[in-house]
Protein backbone atom coordinates (compact mmCIF):
# COMPACT_ATOMS: atom_id res chain seq x y z
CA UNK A 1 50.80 24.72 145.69
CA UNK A 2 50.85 22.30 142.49
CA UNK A 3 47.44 20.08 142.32
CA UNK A 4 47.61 16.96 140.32
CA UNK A 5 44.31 15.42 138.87
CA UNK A 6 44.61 12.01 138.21
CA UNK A 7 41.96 11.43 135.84
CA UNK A 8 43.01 13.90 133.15
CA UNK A 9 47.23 13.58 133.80
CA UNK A 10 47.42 17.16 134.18
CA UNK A 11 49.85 19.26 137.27
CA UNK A 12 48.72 23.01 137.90
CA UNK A 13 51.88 24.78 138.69
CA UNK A 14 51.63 27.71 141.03
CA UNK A 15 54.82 27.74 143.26
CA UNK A 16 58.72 28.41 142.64
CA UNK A 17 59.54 25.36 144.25
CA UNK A 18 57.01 23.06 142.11
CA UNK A 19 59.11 24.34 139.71
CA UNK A 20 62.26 22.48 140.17
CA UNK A 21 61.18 18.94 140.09
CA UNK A 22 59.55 19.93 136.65
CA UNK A 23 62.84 21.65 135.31
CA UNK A 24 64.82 18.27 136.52
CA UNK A 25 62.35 16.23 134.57
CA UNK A 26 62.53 17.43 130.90
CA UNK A 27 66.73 18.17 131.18
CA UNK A 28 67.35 14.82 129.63
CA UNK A 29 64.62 14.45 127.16
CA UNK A 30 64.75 12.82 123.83
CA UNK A 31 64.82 15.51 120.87
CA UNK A 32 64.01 12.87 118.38
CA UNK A 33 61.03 12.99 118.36
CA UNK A 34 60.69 16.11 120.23
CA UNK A 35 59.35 15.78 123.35
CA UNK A 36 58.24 19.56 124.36
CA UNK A 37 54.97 20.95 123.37
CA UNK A 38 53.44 24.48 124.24
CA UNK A 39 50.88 26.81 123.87
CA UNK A 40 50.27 29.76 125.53
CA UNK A 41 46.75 31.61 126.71
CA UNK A 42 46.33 35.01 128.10
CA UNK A 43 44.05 38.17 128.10
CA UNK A 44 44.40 40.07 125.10
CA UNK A 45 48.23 37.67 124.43
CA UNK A 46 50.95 39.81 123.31
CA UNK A 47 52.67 42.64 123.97
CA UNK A 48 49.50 44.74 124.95
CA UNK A 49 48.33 41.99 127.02
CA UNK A 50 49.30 39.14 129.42
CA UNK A 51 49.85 35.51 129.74
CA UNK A 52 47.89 33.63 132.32
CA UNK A 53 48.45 29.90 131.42
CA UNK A 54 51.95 28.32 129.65
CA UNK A 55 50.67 24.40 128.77
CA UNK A 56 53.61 22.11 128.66
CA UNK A 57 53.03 18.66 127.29
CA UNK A 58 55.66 16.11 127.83
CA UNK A 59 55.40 13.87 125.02
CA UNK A 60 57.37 10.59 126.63
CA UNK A 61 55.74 10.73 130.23
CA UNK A 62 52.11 11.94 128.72
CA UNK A 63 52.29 14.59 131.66
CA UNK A 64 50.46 17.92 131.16
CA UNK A 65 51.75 21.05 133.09
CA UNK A 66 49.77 23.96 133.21
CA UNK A 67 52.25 26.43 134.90
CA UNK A 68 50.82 29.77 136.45
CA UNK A 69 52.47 32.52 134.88
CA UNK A 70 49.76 34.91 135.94
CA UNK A 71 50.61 34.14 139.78
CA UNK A 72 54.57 33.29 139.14
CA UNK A 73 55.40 36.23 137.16
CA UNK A 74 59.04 36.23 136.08
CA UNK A 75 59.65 33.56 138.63
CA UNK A 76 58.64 31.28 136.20
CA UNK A 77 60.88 31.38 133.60
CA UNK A 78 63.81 32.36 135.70
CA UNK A 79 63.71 29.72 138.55
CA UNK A 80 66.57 27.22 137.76
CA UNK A 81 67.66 24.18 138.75
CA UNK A 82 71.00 22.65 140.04
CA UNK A 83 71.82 22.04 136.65
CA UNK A 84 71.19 25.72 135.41
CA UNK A 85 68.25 24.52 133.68
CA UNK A 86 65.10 27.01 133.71
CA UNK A 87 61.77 27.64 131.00
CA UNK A 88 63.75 30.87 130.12
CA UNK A 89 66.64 28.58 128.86
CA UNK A 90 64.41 25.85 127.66
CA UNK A 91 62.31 28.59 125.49
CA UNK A 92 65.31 29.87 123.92
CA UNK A 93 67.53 26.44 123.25
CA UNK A 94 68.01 26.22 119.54
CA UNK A 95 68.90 22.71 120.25
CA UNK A 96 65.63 21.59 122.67
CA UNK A 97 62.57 21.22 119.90
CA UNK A 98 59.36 22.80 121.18
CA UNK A 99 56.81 22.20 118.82
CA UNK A 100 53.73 25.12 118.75
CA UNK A 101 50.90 25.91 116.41
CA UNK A 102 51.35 28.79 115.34
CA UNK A 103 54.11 31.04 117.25
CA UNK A 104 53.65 34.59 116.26
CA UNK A 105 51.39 35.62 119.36
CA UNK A 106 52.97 33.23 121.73
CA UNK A 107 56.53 34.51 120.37
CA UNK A 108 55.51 38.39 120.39
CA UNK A 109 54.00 38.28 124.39
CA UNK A 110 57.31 35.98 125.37
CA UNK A 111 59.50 38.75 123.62
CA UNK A 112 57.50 42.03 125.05
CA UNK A 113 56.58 40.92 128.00
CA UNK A 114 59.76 38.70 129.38
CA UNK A 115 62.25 39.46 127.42
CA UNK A 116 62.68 35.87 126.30
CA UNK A 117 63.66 35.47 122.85
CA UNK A 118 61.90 31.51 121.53
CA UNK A 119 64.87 29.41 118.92
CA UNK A 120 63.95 25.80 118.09
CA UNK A 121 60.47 26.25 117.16
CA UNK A 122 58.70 23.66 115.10
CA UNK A 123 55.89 25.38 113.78
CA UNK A 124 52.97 22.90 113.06
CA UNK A 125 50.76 25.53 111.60
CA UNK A 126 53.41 25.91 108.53
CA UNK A 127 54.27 21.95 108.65
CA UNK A 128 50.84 21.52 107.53
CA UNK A 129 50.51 24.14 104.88
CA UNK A 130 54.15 22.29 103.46
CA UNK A 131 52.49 19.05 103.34
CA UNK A 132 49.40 20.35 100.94
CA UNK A 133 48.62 19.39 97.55
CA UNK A 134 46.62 21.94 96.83
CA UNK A 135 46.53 25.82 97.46
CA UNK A 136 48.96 27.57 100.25
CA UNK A 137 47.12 30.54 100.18
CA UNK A 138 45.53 30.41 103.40
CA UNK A 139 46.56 28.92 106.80
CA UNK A 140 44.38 26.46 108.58
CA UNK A 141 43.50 26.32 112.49
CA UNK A 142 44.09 24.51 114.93
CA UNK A 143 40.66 22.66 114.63
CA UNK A 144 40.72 21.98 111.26
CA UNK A 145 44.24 19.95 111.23
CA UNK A 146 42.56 18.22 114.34
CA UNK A 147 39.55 16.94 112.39
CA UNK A 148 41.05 16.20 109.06
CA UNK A 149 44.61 15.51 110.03
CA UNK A 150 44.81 14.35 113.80
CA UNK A 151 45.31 10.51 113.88
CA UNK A 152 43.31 10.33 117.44
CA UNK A 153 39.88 8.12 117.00
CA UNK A 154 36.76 10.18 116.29
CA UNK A 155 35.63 9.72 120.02
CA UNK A 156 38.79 11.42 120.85
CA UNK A 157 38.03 14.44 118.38
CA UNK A 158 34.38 14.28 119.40
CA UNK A 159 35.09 14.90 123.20
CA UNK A 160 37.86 17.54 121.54
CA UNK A 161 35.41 19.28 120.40
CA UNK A 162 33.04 19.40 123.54
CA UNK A 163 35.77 20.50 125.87
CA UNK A 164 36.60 23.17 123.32
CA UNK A 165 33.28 24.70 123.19
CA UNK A 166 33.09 24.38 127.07
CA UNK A 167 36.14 25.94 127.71
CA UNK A 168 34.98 28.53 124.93
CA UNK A 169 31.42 29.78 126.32
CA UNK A 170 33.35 30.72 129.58
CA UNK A 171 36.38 32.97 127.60
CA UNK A 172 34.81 33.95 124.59
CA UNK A 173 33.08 37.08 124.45
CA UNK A 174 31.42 36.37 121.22
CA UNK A 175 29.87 33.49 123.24
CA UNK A 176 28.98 35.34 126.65
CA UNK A 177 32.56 34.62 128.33
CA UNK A 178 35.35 36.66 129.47
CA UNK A 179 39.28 36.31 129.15
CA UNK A 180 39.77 37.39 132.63
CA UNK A 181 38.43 33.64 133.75
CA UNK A 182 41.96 32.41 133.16
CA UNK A 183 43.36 34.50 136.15
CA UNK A 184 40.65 33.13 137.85
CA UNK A 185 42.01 30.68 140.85
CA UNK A 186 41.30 28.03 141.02
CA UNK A 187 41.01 27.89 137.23
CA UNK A 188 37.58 25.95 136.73
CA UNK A 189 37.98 22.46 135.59
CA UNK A 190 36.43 23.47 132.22
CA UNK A 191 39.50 25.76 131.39
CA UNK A 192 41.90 23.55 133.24
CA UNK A 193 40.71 20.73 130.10
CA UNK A 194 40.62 23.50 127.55
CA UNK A 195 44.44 24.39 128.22
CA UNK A 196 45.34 20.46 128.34
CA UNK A 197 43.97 19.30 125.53
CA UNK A 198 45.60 21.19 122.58
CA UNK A 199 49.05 20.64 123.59
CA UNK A 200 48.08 16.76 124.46
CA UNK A 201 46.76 16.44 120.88
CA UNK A 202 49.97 18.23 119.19
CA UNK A 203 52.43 14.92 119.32
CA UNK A 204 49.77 13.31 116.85
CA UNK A 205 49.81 16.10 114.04
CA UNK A 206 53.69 16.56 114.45
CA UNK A 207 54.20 12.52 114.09
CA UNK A 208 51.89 12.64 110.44
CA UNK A 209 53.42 16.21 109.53
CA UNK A 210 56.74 15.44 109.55
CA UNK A 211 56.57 12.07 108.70
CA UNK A 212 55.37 13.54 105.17
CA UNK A 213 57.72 16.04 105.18
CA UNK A 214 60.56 13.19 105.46
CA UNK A 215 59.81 11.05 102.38
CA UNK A 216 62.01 11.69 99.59
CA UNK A 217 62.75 14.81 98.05
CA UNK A 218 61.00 16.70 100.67
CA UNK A 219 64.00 18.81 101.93
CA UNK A 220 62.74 21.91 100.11
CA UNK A 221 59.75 22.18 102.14
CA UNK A 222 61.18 21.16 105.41
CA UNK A 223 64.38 23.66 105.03
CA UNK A 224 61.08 25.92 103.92
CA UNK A 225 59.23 25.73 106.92
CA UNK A 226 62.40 26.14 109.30
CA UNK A 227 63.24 29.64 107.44
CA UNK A 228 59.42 30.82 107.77
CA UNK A 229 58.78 30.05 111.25
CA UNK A 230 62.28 31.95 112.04
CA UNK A 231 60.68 34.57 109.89
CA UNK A 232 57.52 34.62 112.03
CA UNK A 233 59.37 34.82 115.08
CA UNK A 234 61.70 37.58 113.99
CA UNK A 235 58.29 39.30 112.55
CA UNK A 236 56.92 39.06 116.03
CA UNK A 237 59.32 40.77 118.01
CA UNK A 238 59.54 43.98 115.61
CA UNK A 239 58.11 47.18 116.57
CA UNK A 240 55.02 47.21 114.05
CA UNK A 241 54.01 43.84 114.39
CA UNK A 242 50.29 43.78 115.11
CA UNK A 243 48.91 40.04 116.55
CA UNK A 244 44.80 41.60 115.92
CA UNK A 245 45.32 41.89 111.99
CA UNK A 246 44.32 38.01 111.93
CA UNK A 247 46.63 37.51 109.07
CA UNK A 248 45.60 34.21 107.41
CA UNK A 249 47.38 34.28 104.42
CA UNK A 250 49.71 31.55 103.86
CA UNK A 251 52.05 30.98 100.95
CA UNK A 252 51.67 32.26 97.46
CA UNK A 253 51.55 29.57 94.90
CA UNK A 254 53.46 32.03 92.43
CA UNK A 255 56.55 32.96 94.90
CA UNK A 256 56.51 29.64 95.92
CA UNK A 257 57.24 28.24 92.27
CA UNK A 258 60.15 30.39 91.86
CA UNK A 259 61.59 29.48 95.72
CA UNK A 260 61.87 25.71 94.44
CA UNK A 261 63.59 27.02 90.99
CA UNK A 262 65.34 28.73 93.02
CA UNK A 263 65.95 25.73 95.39
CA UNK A 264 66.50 23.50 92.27
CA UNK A 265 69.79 25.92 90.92
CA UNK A 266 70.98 25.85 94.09
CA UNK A 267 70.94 22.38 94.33
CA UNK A 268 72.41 21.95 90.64
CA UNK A 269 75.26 24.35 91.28
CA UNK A 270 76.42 22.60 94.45
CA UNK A 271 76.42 19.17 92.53
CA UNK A 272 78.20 20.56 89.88
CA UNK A 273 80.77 22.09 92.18
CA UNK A 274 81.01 19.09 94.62
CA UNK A 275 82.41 20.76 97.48
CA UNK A 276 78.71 21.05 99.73
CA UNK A 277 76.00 18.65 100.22
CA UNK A 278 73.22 18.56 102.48
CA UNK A 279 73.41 16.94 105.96
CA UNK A 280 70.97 15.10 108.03
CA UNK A 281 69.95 18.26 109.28
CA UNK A 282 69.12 19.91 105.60
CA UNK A 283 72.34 22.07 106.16
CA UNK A 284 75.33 22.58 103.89
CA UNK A 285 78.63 21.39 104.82
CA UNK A 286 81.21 20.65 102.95
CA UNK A 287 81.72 17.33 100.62
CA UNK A 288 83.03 14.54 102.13
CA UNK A 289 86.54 12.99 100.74
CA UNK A 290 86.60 10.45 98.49
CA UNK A 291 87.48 7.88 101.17
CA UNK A 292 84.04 9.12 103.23
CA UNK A 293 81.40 9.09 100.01
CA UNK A 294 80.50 5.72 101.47
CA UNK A 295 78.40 7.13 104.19
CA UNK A 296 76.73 9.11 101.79
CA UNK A 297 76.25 6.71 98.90
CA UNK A 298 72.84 4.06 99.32
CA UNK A 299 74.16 1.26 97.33
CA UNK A 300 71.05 0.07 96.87
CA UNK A 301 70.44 3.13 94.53
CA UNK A 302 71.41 3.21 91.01
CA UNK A 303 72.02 6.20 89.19
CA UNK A 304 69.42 7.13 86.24
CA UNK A 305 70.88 7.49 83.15
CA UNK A 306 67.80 8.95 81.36
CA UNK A 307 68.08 12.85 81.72
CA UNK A 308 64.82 13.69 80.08
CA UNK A 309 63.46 16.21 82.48
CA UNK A 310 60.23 17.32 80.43
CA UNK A 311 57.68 15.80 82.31
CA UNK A 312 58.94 15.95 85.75
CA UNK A 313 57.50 18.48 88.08
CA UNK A 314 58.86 20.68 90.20
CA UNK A 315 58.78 18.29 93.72
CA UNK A 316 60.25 15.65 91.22
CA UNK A 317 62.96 17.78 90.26
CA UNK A 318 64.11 18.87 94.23
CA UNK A 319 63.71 14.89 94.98
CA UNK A 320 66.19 13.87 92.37
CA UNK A 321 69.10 16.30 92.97
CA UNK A 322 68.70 16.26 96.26
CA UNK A 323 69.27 12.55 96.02
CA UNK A 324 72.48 13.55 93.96
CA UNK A 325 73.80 15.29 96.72
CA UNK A 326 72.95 13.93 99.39
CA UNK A 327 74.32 10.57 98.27
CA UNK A 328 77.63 11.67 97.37
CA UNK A 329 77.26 11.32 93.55
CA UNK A 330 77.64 14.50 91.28
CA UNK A 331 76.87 15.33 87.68
């Protein structure tokens, strides 16, 4: 039976037929902004372990569902709707965005375990590491974007952190928990505010990541981050993929230097050519005609005659041919 609490917006989802009403709610959701976010907890999650908990936040209603995988089994991804809508179809829409931190794990125990293969993934753990200044060696967690990136009041990340280290001492072994509290049932109202609140906070970091990541001459670093987190995914579904190594290395600086001069040729040889630009979606399709390049064209943007490159850097080079293309105008 599905409980509702009131006071924290959150549904516990523990029958098929709770289900539907859920699957008929998110069929018509906007995608722009997304309006799907997950995460996933478990005993030992991946392919050696299980999921107990899938979190689904529903960005436009501010509804939290914490749907019982441990009790609904395969039920819960396969139970669909009138419409032919189930979380097996939802997971693996490439044009529904679900926006996770960090996907490997949640990606490998969906793949081993279900057989469900995730496509649309915004990955915020790699939409932060685009949106640095400095290093890209190392990946940050969870808490860290929360405190220096969330825009939620410092109350909010205060009582964040509380309900974290709550929800913590009762799973953790390092702290005298055990993982095997999240097949617990009822699930305790400390885990039941652990599980809500990271999704809950996730529309906050996605609205400053990718706000960043859509100023001008950003679209090597958003095209970056869509090709990495398919590379995750694909990563976690191979045999030797191992979610204990706690691999925290990020992007290196070096490789990632030649990837935008890489980026930057690419971008130069399609001008030059003028039969591809970039779309709205940071895809190449073909030119338009002559009698279409004003769609493309911002009037209000004059071309530069000065070509003296030598102190631009890299990000200013992507910016300005991107422009180029994207506009309709070529060298």
């Amino acid at each position: 039976m599905s409980t509702t609490s009131a006071e924290s917006n959150v549904t516990f989802v523990d029958l098929e037929a709770d289900l539907l009403p859920l699957l008929d709610s998110i069929t018509n959701l906007a995608v722009d902004p997304p309006s799907l976010y997950i995460d996933l907890e478990g005993i030992d999650l991946g392919r050696h372990g299980s999921i107990s908990i899938l979190s689904l936040h529903i960005a436009p209603t501010q509804k939290t569902y914490l749907i019982d995988i441990h009790s609904l089994g395969r039920a819960a991804f396969l139970t669909t709707n009138n419409t032919g809508i189930s979380l097996k179809t939802t997971l693996e829409s490439s044009t529904i965005p679900k926006i996770v931190f960090d996907i490997r794990n949640d990606s490998d125990a969906l793949f081993s375990l279900f057989q469900i293969s995730v496509d649309g993934i915004k990955d915020l753990q790699l939409m932060e590491l685009a949106n640095r200044t400095g290093s890209r060696k190392f990946i940050s967690s969870l808490a860290k974007c929360i405190e220096e990136d969330s825009p939620t009041s410092a109350a909010a990340k205060a009582e964040w952190c509380l309900t974290k280290e709550r929800g913590q001492r009762l799973f953790a072994p390092e702290k005298g928990g055990r993982y095997e509290v999240f097949n617990e049932r009822p699930l305790k109202p400390e885990i039941t505010q652990y599980c809500k609140q990271d999704v809950a906070l996730l529309p906050g970091l996605y609205g400053v990541y990718n706000t960043k990541l859509h100023q001008s001459g950003q679209a090597f670093w958003r095209v970056h981050v869509r090709e990495t987190t398919r590379v995750r995914i694909k990563l976690s579904q191979s045999l030797g993929y191992d979610g204990k190594s706690n691999n925290n290395l990020g992007w290196n600086d070096q490789t990632i230097e030649e990837d935008i001069e890489s980026w930057n040729d690419e971008i130069l040889t399609e001008a030059l050519a003028g039969t591809h630009v970039l779309n709205e979606n940071d895809d190449w399709v073909p030119a338009p005609s002559d009698n279409d390049l004003e769609f493309y064209f911002d009037e209000e943007e004059e071309q530069d005659d000065d070509d003296d490159w030598g102190n631009d850097t890299a990000r200013d080079c992507i910016g300005w041919e991107e422009d180029m293309i994207k506009n309709g105008e070529f060298f």
